[in-house]
N, C-alpha and C. Protein backbone atom coordinates (compact mmCIF):
# COMPACT_ATOMS: atom_id res chain seq x y z
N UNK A 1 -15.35 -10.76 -6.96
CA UNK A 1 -14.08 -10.11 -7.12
C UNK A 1 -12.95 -11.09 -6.79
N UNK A 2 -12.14 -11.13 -7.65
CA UNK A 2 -10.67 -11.85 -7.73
C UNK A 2 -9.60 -11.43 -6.50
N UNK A 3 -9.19 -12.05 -5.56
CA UNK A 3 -8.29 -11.49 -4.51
C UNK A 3 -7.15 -12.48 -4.76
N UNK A 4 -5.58 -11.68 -4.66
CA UNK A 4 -4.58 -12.69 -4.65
C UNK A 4 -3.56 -12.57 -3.08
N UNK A 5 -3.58 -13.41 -2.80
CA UNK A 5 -2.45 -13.04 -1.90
C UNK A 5 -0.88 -14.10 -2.16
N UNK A 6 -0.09 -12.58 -2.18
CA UNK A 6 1.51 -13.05 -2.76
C UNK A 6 2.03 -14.24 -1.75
N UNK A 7 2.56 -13.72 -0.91
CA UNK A 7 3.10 -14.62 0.28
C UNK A 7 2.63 -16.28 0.30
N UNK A 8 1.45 -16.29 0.26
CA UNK A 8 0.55 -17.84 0.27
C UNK A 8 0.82 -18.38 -1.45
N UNK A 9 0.61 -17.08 -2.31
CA UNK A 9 0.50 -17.62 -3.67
C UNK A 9 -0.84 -18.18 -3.71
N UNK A 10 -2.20 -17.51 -2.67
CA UNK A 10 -3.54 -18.35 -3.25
C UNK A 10 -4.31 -17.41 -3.76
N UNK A 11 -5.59 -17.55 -3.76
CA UNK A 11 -6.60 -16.83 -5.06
C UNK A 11 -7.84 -16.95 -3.98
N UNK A 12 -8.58 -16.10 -4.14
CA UNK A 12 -9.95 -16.06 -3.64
C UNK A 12 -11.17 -15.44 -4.66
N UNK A 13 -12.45 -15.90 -4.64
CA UNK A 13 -13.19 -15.61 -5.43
C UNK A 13 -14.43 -15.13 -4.52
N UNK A 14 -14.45 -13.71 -4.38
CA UNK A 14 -15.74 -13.26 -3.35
C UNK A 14 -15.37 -13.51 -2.09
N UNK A 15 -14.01 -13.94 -1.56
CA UNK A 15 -13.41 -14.25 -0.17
C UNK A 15 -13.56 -15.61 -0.16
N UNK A 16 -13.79 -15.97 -1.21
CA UNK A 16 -13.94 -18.05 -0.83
C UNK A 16 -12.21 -18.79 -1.59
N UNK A 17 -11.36 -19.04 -0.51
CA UNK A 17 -10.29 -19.78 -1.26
C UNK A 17 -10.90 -20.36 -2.57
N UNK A 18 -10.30 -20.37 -3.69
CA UNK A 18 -10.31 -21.07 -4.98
C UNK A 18 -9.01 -21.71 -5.55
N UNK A 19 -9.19 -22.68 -6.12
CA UNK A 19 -7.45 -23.39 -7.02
C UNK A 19 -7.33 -22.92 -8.03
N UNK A 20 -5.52 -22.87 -7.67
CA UNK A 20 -4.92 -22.10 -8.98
C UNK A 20 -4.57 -23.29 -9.89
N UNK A 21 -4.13 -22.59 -11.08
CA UNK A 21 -3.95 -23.96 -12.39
C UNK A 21 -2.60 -24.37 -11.35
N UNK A 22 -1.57 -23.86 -10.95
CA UNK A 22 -0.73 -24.32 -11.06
C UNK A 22 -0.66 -25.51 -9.26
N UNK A 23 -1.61 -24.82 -8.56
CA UNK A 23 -2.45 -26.04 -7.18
C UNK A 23 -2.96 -27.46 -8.21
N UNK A 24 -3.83 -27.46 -9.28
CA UNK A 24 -4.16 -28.27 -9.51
C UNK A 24 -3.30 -29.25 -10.26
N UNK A 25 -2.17 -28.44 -10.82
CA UNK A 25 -1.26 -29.48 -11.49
C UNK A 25 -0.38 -30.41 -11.09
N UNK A 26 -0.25 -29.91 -9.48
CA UNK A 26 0.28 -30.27 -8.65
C UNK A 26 0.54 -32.03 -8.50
N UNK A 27 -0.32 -32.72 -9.27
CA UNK A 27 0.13 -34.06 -9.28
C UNK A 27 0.73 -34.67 -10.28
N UNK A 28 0.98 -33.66 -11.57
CA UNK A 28 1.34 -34.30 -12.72
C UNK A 28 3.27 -34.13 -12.24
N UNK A 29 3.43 -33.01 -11.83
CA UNK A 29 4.67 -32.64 -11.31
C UNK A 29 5.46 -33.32 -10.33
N UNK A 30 6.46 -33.95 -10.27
CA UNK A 30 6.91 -34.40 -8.76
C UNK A 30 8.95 -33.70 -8.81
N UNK A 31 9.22 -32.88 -7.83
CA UNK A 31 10.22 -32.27 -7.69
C UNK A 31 10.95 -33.05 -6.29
N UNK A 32 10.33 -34.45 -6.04
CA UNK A 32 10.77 -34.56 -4.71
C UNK A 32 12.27 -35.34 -5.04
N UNK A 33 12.63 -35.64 -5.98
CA UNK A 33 13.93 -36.02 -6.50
C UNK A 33 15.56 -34.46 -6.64
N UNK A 34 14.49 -33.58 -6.12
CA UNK A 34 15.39 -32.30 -6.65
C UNK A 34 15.69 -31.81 -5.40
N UNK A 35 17.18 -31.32 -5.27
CA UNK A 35 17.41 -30.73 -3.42
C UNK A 35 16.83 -29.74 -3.71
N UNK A 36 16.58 -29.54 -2.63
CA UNK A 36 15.61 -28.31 -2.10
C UNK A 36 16.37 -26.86 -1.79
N UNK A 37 17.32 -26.94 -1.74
CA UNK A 37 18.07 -25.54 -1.79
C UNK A 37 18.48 -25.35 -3.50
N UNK A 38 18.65 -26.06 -3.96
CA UNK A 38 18.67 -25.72 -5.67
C UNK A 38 16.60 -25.72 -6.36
N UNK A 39 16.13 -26.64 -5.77
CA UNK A 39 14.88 -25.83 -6.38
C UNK A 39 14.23 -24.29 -5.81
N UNK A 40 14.97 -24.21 -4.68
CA UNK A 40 14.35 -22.48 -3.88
C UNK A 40 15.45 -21.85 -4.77
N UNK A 41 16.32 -21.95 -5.57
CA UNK A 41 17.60 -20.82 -6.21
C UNK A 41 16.41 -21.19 -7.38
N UNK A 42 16.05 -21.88 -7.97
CA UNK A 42 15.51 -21.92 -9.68
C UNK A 42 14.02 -21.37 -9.11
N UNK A 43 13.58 -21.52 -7.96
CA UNK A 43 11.88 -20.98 -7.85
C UNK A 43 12.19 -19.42 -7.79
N UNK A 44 13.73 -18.76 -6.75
CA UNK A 44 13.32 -17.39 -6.79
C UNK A 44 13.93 -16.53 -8.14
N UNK A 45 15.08 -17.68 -8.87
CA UNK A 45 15.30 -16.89 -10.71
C UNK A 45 14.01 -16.89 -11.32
N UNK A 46 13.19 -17.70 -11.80
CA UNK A 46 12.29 -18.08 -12.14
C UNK A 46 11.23 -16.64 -11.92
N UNK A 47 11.26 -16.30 -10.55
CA UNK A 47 10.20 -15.15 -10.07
C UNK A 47 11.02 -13.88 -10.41
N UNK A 48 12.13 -13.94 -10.59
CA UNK A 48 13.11 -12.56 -11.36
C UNK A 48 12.97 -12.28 -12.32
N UNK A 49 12.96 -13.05 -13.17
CA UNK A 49 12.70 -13.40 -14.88
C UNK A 49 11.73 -12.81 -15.02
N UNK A 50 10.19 -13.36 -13.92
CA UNK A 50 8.96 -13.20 -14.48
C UNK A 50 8.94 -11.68 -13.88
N UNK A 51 9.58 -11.34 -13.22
CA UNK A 51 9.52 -9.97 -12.51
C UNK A 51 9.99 -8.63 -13.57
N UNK A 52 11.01 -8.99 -14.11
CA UNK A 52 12.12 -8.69 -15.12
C UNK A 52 11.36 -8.55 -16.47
N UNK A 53 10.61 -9.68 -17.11
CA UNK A 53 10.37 -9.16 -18.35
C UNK A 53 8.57 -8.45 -18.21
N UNK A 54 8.54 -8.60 -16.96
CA UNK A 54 6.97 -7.72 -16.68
C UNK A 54 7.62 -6.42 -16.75
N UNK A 55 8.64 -5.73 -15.72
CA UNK A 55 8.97 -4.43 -15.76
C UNK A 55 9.47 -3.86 -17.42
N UNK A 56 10.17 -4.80 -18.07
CA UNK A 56 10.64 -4.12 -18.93
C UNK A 56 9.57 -4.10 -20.51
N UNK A 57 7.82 -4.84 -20.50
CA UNK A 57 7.43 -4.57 -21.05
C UNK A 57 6.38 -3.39 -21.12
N UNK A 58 6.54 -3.42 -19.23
CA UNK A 58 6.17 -2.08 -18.70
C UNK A 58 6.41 -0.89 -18.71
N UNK A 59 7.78 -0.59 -19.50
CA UNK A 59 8.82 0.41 -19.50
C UNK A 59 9.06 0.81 -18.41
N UNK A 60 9.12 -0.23 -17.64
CA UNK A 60 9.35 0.25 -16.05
C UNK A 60 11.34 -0.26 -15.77
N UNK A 61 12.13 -1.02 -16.71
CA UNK A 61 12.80 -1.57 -16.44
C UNK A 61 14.18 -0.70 -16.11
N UNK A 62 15.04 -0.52 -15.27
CA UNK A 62 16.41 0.00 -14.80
C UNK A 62 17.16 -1.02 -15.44
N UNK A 63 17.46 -1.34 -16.43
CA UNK A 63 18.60 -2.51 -16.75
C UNK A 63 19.89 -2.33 -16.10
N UNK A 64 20.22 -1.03 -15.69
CA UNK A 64 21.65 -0.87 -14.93
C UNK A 64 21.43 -1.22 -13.71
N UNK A 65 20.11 -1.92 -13.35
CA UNK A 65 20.44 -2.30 -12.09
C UNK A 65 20.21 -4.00 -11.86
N UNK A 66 20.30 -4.94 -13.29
CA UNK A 66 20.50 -5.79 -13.52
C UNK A 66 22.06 -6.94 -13.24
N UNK A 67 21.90 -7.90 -12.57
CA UNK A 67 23.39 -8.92 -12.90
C UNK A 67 23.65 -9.32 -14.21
N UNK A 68 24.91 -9.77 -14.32
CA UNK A 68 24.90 -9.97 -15.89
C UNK A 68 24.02 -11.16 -16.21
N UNK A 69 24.02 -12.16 -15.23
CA UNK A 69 22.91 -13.23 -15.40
C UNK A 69 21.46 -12.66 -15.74
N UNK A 70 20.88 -11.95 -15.22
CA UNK A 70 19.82 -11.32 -15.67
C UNK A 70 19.69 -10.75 -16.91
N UNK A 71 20.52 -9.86 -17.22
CA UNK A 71 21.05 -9.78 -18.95
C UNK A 71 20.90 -10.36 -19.42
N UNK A 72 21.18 -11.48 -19.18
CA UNK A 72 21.32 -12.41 -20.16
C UNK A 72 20.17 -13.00 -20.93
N UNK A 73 18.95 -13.30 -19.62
CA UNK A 73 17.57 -13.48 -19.59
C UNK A 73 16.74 -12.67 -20.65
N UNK A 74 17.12 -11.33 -19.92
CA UNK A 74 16.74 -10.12 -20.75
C UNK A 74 16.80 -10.27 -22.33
N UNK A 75 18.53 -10.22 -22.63
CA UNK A 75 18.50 -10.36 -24.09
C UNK A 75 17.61 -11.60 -24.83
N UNK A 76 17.57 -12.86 -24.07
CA UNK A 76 16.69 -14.08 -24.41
C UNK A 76 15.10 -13.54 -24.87
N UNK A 77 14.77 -12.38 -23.73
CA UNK A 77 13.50 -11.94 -24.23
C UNK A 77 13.28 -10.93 -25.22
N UNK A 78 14.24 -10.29 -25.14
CA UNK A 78 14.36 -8.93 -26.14
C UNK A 78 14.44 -9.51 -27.66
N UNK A 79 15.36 -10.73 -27.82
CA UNK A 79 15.36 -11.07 -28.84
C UNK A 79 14.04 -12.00 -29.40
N UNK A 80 13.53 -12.66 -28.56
CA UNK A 80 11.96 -13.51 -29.08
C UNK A 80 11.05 -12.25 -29.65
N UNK A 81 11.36 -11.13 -29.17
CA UNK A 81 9.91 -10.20 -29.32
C UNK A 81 10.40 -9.74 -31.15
N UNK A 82 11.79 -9.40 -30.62
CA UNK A 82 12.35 -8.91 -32.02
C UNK A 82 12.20 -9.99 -33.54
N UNK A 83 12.26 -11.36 -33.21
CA UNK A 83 12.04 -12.08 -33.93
C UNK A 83 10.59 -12.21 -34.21
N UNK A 84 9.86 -12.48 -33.48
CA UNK A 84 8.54 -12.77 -33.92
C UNK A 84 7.54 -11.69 -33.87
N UNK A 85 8.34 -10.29 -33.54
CA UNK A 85 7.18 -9.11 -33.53
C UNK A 85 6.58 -8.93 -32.34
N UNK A 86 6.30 -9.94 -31.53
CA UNK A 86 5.52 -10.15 -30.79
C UNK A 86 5.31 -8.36 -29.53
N UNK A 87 3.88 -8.08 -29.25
CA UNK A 87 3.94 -7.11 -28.64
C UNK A 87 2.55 -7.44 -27.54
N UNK A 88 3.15 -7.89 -26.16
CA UNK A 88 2.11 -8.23 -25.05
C UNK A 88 0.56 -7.37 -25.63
N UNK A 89 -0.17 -8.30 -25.00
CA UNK A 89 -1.82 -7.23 -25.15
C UNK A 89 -2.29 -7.80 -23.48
N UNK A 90 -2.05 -8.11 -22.79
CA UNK A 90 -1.77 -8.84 -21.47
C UNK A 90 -0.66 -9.07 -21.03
N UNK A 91 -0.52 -8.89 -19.36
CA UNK A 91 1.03 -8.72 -19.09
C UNK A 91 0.41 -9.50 -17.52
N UNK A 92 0.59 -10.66 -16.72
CA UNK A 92 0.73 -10.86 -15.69
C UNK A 92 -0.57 -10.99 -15.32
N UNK A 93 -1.65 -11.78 -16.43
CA UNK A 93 -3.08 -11.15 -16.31
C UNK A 93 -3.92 -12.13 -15.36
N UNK A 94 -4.49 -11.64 -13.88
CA UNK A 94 -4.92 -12.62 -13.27
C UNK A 94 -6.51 -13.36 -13.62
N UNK A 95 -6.99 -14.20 -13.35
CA UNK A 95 -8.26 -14.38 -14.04
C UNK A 95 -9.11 -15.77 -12.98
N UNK A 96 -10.67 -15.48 -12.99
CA UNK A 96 -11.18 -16.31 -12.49
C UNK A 96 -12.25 -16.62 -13.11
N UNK A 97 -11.84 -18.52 -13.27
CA UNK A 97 -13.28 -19.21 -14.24
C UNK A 97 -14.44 -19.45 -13.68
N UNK A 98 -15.94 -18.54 -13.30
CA UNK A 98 -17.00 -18.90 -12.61
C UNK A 98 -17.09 -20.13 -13.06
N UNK A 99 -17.69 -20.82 -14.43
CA UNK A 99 -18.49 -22.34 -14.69
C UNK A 99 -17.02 -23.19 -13.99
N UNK A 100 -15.90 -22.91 -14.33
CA UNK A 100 -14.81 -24.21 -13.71
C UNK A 100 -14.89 -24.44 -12.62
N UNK A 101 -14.54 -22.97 -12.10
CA UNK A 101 -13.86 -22.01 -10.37
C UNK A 101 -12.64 -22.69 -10.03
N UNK A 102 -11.56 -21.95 -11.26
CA UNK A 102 -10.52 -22.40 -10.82
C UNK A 102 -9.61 -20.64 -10.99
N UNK A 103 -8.66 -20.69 -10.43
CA UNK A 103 -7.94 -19.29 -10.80
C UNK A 103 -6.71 -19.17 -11.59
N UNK A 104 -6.64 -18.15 -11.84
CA UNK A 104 -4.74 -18.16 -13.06
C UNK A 104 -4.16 -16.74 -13.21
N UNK A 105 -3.02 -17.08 -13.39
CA UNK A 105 -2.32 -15.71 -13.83
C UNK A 105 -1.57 -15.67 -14.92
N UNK A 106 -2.25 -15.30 -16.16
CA UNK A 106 -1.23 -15.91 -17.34
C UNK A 106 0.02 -15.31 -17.67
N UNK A 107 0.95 -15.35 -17.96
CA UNK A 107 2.42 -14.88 -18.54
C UNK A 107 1.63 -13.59 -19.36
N UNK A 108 1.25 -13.63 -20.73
CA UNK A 108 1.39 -12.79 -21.64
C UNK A 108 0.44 -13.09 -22.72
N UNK A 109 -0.36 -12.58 -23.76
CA UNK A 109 -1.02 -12.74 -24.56
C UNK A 109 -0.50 -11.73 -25.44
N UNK A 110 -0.45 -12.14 -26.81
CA UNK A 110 -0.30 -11.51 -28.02
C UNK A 110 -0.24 -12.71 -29.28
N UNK A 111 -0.14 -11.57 -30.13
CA UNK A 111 -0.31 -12.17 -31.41
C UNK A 111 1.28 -12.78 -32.16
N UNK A 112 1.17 -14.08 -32.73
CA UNK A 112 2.36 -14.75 -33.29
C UNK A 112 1.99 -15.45 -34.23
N UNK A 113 3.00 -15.55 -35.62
CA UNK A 113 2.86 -15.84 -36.74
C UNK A 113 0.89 -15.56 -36.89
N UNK A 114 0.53 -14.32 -36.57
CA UNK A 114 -0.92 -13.69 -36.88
C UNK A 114 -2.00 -14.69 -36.64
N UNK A 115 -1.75 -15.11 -35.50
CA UNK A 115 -2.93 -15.60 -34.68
C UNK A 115 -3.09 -15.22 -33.03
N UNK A 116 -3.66 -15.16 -31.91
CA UNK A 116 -3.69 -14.61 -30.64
C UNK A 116 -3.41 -15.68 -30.06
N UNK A 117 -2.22 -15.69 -29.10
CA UNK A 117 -1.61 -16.99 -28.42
C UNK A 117 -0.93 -16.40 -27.08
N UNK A 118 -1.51 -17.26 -26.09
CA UNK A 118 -1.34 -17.71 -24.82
C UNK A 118 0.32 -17.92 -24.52
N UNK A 119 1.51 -17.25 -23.89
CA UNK A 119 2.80 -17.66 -24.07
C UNK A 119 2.55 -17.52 -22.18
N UNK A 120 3.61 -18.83 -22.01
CA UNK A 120 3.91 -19.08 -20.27
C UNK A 120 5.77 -18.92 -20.62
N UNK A 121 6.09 -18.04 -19.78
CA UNK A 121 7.54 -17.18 -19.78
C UNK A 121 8.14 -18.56 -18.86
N UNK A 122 9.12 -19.35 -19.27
CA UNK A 122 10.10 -20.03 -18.54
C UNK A 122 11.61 -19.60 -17.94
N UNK A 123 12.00 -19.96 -17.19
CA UNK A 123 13.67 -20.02 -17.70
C UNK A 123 14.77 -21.50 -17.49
N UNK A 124 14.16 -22.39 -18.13
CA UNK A 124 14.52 -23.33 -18.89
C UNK A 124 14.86 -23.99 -19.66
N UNK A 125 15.68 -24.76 -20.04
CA UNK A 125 16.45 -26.12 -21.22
C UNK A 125 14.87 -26.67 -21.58
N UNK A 126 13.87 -27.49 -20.68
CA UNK A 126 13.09 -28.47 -21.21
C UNK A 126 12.05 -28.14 -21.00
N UNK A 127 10.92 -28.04 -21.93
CA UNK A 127 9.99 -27.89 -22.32
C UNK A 127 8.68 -28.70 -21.60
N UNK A 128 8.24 -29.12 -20.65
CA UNK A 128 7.72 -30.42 -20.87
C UNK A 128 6.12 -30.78 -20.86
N UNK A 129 5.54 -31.87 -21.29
CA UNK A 129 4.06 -31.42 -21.91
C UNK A 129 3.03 -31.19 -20.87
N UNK A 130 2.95 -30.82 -19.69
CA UNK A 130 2.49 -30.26 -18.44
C UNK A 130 2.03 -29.16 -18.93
N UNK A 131 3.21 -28.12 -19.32
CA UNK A 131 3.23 -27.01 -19.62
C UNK A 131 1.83 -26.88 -20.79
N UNK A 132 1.21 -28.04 -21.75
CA UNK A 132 1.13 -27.57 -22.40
C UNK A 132 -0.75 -27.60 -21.95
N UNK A 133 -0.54 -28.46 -20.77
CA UNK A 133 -2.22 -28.10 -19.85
C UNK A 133 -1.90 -27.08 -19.04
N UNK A 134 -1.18 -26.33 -18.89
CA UNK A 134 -0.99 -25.45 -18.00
C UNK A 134 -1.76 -24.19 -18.98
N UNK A 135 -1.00 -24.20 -20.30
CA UNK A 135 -1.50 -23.43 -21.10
C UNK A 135 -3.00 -24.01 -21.39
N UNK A 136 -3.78 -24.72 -21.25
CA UNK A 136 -4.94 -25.11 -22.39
C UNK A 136 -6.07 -24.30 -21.15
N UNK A 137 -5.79 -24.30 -19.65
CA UNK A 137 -6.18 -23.49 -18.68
C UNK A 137 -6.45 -22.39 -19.01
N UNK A 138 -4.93 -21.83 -19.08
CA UNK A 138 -5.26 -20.02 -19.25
C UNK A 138 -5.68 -19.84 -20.69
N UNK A 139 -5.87 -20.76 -21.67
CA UNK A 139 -6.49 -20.32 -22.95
C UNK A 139 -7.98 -20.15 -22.73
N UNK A 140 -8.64 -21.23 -21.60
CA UNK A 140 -10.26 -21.26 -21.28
C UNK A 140 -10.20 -19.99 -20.65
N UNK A 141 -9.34 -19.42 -19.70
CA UNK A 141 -9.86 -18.32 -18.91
C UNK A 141 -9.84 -17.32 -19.98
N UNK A 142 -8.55 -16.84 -20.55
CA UNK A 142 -9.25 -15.61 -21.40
C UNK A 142 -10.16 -15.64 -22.16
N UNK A 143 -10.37 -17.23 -22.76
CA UNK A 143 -11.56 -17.30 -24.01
C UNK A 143 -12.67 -16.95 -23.35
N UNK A 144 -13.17 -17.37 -21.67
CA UNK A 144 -14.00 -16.95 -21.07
C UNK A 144 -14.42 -15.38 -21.36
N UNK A 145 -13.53 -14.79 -21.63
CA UNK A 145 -13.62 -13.36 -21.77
C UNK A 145 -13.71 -12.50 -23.47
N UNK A 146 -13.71 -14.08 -23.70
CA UNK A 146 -14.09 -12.96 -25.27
C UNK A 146 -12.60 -12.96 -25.99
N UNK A 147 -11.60 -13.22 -26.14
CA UNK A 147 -10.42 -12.91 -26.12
C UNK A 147 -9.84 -13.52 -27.30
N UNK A 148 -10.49 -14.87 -27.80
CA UNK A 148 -9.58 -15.35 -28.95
C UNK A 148 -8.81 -16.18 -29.12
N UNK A 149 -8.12 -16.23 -27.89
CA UNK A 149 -6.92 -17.18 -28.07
C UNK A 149 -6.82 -18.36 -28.88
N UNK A 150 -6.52 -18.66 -29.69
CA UNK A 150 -5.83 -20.00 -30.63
C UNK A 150 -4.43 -20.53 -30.65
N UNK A 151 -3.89 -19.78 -29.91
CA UNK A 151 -2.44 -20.93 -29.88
C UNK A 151 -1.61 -20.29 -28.29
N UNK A 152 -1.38 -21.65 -28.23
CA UNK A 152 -0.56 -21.62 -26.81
C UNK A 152 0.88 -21.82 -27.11
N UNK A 153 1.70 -21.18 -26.54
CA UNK A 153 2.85 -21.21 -26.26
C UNK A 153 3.85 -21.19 -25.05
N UNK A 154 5.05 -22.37 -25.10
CA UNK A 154 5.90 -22.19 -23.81
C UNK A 154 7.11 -21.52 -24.34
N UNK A 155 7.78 -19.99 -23.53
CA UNK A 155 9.21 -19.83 -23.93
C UNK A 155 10.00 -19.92 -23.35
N UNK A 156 11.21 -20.92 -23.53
CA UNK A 156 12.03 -21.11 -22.64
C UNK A 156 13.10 -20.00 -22.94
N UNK A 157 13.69 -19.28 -22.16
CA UNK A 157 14.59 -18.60 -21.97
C UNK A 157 15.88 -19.09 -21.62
N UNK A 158 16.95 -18.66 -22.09
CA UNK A 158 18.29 -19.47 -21.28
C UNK A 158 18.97 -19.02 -20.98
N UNK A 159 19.99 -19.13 -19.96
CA UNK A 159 21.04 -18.41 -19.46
C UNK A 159 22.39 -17.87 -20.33
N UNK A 160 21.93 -18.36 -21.51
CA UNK A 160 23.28 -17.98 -22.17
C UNK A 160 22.83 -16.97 -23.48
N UNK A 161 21.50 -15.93 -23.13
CA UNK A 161 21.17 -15.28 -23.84
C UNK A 161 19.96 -15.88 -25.11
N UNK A 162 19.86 -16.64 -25.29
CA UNK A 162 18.71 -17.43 -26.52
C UNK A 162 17.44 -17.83 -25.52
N UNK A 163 16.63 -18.13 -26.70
CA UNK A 163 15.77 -18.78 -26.31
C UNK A 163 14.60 -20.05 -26.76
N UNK A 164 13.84 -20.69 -26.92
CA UNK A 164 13.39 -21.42 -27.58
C UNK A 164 11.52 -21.47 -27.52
N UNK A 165 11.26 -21.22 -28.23
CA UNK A 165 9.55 -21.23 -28.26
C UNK A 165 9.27 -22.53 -29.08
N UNK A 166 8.29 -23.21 -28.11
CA UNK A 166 7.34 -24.32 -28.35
C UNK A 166 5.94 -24.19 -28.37
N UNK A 167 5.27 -24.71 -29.42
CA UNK A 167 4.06 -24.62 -29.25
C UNK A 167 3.05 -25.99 -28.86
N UNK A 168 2.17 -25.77 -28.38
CA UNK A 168 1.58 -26.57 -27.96
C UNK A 168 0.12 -27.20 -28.57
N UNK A 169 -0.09 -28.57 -28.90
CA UNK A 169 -1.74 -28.75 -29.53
C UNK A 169 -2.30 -29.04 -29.68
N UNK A 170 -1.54 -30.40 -28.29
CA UNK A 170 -2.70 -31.46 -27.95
C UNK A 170 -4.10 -30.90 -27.75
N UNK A 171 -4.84 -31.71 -28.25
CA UNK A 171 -6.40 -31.11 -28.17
C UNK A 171 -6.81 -32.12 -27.43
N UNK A 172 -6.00 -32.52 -26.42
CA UNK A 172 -6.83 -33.01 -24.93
C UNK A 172 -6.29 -32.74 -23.72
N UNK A 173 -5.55 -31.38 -24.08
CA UNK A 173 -4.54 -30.80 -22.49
C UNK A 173 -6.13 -30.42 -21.90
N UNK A 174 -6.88 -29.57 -21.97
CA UNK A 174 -7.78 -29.20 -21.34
C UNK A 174 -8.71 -29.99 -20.84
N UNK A 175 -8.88 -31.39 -21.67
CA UNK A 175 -9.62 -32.50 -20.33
C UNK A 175 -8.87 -33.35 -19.26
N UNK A 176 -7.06 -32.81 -19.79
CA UNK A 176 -6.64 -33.60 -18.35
C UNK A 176 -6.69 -32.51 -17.41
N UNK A 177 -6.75 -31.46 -18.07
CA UNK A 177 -6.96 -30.52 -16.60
C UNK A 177 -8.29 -30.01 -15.59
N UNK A 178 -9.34 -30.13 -16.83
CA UNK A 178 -10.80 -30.82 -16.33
C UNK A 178 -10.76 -31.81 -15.26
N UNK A 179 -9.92 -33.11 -15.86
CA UNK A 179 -10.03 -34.33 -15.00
C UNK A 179 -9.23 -34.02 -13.27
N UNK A 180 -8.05 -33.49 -13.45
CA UNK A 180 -7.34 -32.76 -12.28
C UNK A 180 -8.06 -32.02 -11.65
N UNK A 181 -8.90 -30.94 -12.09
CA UNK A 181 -10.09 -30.47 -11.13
C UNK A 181 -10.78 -31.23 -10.54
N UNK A 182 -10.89 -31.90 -11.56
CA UNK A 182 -12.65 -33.06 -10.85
C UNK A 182 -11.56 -33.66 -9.31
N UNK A 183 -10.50 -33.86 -9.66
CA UNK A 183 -9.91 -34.71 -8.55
C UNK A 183 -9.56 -33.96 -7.15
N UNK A 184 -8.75 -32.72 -7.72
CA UNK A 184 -8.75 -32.01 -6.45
C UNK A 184 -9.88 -31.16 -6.15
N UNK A 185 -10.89 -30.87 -6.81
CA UNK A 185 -12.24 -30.99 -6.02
C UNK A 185 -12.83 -32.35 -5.13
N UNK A 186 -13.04 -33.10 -5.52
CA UNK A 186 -13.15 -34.47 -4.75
C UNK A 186 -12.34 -34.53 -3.41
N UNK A 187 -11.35 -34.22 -3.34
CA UNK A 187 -10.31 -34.44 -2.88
C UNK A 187 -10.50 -33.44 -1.29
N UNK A 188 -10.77 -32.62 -1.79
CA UNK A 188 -11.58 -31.58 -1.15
C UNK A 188 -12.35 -31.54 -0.09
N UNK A 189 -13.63 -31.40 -1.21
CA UNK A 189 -14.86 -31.97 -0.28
C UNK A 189 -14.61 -33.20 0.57
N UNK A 190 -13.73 -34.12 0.42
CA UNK A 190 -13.95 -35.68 1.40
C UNK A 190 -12.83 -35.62 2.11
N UNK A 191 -11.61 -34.68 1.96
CA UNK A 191 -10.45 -34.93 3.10
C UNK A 191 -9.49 -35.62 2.72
């Protein structure tokens, strides 16, 4: 059984800590150039957004109790769905790979231009190709499950209402993220 705990942000599998995609990516990323009171304002929008377009595909959403900045987000998402049809079949879906044993929580799954694709919800200008092993992850976990997936997608959302969808297709995101396991497993086991 899959356990998450919010606060830590870790994953357990049967009560045994396990790594999340986004623990293991952890070295391709470096934020130590960024102040730290502006990356805690973009880490807790970032968790609004993802909070925000979960409730409102939930029909759970109060929009009157939205800032206009949030609106704004909102319309960014309201309009991707309207453009491309798109209608979640997964919403916030957590998942654990026994053969990997790594853990994830994907954004959203549905179907675009009529194929089943993997989308990671941003709220960002830049795109960058991290994102696009971030996705080749949660494409193994649902495929684990029977699921289909063939195309990954990042959507960036923007503050000024738009948004921009990228797709992703390198067909070797998933062995650098193989290789990133192998490392922070290693890494691990020896200290």
């Amino acid at each position: 059984m899959l356990t998450f705990d919010e606060p830590s942000h870790t994953y357990a599998w049967h009560g045994k800590p396990v790594p999340s995609v986004t623990k293991i990516l952890e070295p391709l990323i470096d934020y130590s150039m960024v102040n730290q009171e502006v990356l805690e304002r973009g880490r807790l929008l970032g968790t609004a957004v993802h909070r925000m377009t979960e409730l409102h595909d939930n029909d759970d959403l109060d929009e009157s109790s939205l800032s206009p900045q949030m609106m704004q987000y909102l319309a960014g998402w309201k309009q991707f769905r309207a453009d491309t049809g798109f209608v979640p079949e997964t919403i916030e879906k957590r998942m654990y790979h026994e053969l990997y044993g790594y853990s994830g929580t994907s954004d959203r799954t549905g179907v675009i231009k009529g194929k089943k694709a993997v989308i990671d919800i941003k709220k960002m200008m830049t795109l960058g190709a991290v994102i696009g092993v971030q996705l080749a992850a949660y494409k193994e976990l649902h495929n684990l499950n029977s699921e289909g997936i063939t195309e990954r997608y990042a959507l960036g959302l923007r503050p000024d209402g738009t948004y921009r969808l990228q797709a992703f297709t390198g067909n070797k995101d998933f062995s650098v993220f193989v290789s990133l396991l192998t490392v922070y497993n290693w890494r691990t086991q020896h200290g």
